[in-house]
N, C-alpha and C. Protein backbone atom coordinates (compact mmCIF):
# COMPACT_ATOMS: atom_id res chain seq x y z
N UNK A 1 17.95 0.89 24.18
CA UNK A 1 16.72 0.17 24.36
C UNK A 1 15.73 0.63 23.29
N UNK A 2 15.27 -0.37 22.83
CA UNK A 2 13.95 -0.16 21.82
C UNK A 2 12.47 -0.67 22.22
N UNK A 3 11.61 0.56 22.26
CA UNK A 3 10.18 0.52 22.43
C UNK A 3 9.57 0.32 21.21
N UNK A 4 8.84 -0.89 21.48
CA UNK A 4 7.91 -1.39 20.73
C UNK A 4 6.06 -0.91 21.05
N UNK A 5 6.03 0.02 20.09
CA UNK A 5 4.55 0.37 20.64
C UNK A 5 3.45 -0.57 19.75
N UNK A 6 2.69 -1.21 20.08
CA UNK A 6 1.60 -2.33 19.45
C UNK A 6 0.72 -1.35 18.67
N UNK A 7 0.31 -1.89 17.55
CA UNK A 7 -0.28 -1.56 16.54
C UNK A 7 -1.46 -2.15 16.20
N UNK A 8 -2.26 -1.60 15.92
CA UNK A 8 -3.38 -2.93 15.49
C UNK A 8 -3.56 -3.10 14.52
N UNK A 9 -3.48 -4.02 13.78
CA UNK A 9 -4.10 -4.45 12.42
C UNK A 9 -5.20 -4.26 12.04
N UNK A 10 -5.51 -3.84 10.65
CA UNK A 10 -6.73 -3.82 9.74
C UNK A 10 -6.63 -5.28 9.56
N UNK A 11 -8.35 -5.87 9.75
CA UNK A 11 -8.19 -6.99 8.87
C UNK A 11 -7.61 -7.55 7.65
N UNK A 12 -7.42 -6.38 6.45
CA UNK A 12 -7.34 -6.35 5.46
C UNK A 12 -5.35 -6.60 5.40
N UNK A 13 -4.80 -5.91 6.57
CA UNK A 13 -3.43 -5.42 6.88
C UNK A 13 -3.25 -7.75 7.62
N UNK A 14 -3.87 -8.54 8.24
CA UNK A 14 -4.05 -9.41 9.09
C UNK A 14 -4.06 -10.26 7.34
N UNK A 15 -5.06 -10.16 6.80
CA UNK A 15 -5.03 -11.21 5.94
C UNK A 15 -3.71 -11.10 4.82
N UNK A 16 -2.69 -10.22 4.60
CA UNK A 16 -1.79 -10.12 3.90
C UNK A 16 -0.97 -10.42 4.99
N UNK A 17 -1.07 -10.22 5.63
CA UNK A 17 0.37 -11.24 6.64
C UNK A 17 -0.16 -12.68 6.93
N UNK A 18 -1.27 -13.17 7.54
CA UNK A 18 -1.39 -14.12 7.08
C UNK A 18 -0.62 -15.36 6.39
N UNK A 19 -1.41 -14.95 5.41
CA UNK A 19 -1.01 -15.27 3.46
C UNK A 19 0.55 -15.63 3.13
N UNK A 20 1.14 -14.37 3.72
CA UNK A 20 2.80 -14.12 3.99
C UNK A 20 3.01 -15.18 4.55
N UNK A 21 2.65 -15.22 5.61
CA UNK A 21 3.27 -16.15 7.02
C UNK A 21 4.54 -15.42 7.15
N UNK A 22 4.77 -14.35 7.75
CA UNK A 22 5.33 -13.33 8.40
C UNK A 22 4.98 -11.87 8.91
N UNK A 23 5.44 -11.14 9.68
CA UNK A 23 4.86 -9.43 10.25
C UNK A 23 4.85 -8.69 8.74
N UNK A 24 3.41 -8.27 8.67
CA UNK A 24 3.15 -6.96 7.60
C UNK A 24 4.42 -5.91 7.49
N UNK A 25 4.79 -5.45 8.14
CA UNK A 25 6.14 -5.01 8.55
C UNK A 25 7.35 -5.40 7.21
N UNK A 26 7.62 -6.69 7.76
CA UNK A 26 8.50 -7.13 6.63
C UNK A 26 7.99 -8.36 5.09
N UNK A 27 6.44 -7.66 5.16
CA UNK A 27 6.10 -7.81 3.79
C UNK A 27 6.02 -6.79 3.08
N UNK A 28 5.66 -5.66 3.84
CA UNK A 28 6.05 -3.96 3.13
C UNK A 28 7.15 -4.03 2.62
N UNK A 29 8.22 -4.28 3.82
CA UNK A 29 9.36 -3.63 3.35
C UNK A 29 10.03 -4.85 2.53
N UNK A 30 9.76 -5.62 2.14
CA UNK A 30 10.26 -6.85 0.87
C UNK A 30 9.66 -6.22 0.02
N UNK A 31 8.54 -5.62 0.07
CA UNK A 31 7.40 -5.17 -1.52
C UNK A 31 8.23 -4.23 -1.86
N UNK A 32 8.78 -3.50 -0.88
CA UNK A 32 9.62 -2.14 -1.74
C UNK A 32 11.09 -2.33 -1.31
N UNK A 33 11.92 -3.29 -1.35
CA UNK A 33 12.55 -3.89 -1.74
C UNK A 33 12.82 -3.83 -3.36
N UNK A 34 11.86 -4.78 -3.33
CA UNK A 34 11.99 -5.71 -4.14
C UNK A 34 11.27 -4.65 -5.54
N UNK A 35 10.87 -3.48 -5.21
CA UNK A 35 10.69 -2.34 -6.02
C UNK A 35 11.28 -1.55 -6.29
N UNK A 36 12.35 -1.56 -5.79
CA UNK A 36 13.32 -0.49 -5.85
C UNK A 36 13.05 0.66 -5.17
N UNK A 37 12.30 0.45 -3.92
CA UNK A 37 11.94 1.63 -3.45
C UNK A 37 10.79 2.43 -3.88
N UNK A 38 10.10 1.59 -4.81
CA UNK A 38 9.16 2.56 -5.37
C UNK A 38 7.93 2.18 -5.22
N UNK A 39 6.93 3.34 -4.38
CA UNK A 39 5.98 2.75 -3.36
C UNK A 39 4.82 2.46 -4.75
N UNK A 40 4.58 2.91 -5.76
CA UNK A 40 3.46 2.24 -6.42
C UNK A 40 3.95 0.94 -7.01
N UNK A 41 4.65 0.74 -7.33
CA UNK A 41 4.77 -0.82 -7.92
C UNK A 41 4.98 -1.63 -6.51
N UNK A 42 5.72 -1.42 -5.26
CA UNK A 42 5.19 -2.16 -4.05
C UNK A 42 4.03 -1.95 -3.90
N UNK A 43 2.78 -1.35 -3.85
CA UNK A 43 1.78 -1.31 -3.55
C UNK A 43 1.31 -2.40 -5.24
N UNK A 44 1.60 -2.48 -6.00
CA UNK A 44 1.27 -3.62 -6.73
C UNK A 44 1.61 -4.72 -6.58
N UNK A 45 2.85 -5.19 -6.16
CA UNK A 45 3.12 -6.10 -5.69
C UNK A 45 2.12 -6.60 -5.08
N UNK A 46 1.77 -6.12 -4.06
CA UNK A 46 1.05 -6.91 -2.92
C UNK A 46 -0.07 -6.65 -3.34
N UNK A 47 -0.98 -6.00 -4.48
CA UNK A 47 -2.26 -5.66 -5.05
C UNK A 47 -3.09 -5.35 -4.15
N UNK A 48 -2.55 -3.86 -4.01
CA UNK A 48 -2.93 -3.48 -2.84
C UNK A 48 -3.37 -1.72 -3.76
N UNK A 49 -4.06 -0.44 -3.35
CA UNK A 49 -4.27 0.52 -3.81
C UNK A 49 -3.06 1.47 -2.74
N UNK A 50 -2.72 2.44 -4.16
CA UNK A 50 -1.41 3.09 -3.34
C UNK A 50 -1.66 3.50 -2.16
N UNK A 51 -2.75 4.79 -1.97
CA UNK A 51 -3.36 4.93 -1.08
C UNK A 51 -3.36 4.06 0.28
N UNK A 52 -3.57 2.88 -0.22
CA UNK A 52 -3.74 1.77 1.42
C UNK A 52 -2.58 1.78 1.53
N UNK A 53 -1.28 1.81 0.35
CA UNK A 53 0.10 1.25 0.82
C UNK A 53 0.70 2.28 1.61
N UNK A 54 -0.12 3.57 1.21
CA UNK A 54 1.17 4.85 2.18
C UNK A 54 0.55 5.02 3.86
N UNK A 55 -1.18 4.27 3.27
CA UNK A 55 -1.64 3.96 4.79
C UNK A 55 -0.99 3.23 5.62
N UNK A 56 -0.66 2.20 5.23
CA UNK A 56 -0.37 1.02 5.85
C UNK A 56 1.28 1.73 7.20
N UNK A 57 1.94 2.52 5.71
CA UNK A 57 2.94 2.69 6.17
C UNK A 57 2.93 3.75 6.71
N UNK A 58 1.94 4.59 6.73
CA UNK A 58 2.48 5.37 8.21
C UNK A 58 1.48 4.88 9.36
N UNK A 59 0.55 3.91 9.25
CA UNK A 59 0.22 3.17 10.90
C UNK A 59 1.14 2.97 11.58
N UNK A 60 2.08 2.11 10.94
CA UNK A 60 3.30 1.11 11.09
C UNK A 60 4.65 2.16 10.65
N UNK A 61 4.71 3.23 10.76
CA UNK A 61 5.63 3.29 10.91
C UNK A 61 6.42 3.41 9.86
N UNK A 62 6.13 2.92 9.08
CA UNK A 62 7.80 2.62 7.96
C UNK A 62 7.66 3.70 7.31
N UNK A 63 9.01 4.15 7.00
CA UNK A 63 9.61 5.73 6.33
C UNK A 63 10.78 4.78 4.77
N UNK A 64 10.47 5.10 4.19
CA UNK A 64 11.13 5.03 3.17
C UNK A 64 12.85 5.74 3.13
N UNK A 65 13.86 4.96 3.41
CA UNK A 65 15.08 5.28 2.69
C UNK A 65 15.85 5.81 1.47
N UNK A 66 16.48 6.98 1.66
CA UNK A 66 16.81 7.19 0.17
C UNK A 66 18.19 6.67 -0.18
N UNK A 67 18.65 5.80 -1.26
CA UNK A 67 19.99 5.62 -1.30
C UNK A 67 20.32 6.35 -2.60
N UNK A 68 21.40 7.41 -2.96
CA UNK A 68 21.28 8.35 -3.99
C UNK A 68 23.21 7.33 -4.32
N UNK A 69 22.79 7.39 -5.79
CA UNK A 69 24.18 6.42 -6.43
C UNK A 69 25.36 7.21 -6.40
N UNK A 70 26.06 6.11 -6.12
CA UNK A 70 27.30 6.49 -6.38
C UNK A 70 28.16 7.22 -7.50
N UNK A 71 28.15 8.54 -7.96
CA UNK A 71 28.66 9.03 -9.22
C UNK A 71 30.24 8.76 -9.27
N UNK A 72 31.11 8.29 -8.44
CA UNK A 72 32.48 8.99 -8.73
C UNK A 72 32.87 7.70 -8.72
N UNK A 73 32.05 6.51 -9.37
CA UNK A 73 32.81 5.43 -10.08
C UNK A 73 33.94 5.78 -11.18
């Protein structure tokens, strides 16, 4: 079973989802995606200041994944 604890949004966090038209949640985690994991250019993505982006993400929760490459190609 998974608990969902409610969060509240910053306005600022409301108008980028919005905009999205989807949960802040999985506009973070597309921004660093789509960054390779790398929280200042996701925090550009969304032109946002890094600062707000590591905010954002520990309101909400999100922890960054490490995937370390495969050497023994």
């Amino acid at each position: 079973m998974v608990t969902v604890i409610p969060v509240k949004l910053t306005p600022r966090m409301r108008r980028v989802q919005k905009k999205a038209g989807k949960p802040i949640t999985d506009v973070m985690a597309e921004a660093l995606n789509e960054a390779g994991g790398n929280v200042t250019e996701a925090a550009e993505i969304l032109a946002i200041d890094i600062t707000t982006f590591y905010a954002w993400m520990n309101r909400l929760g999100i922890r960054r994944s490490f995937q370390f490459p495969n050497n023994n190609q």
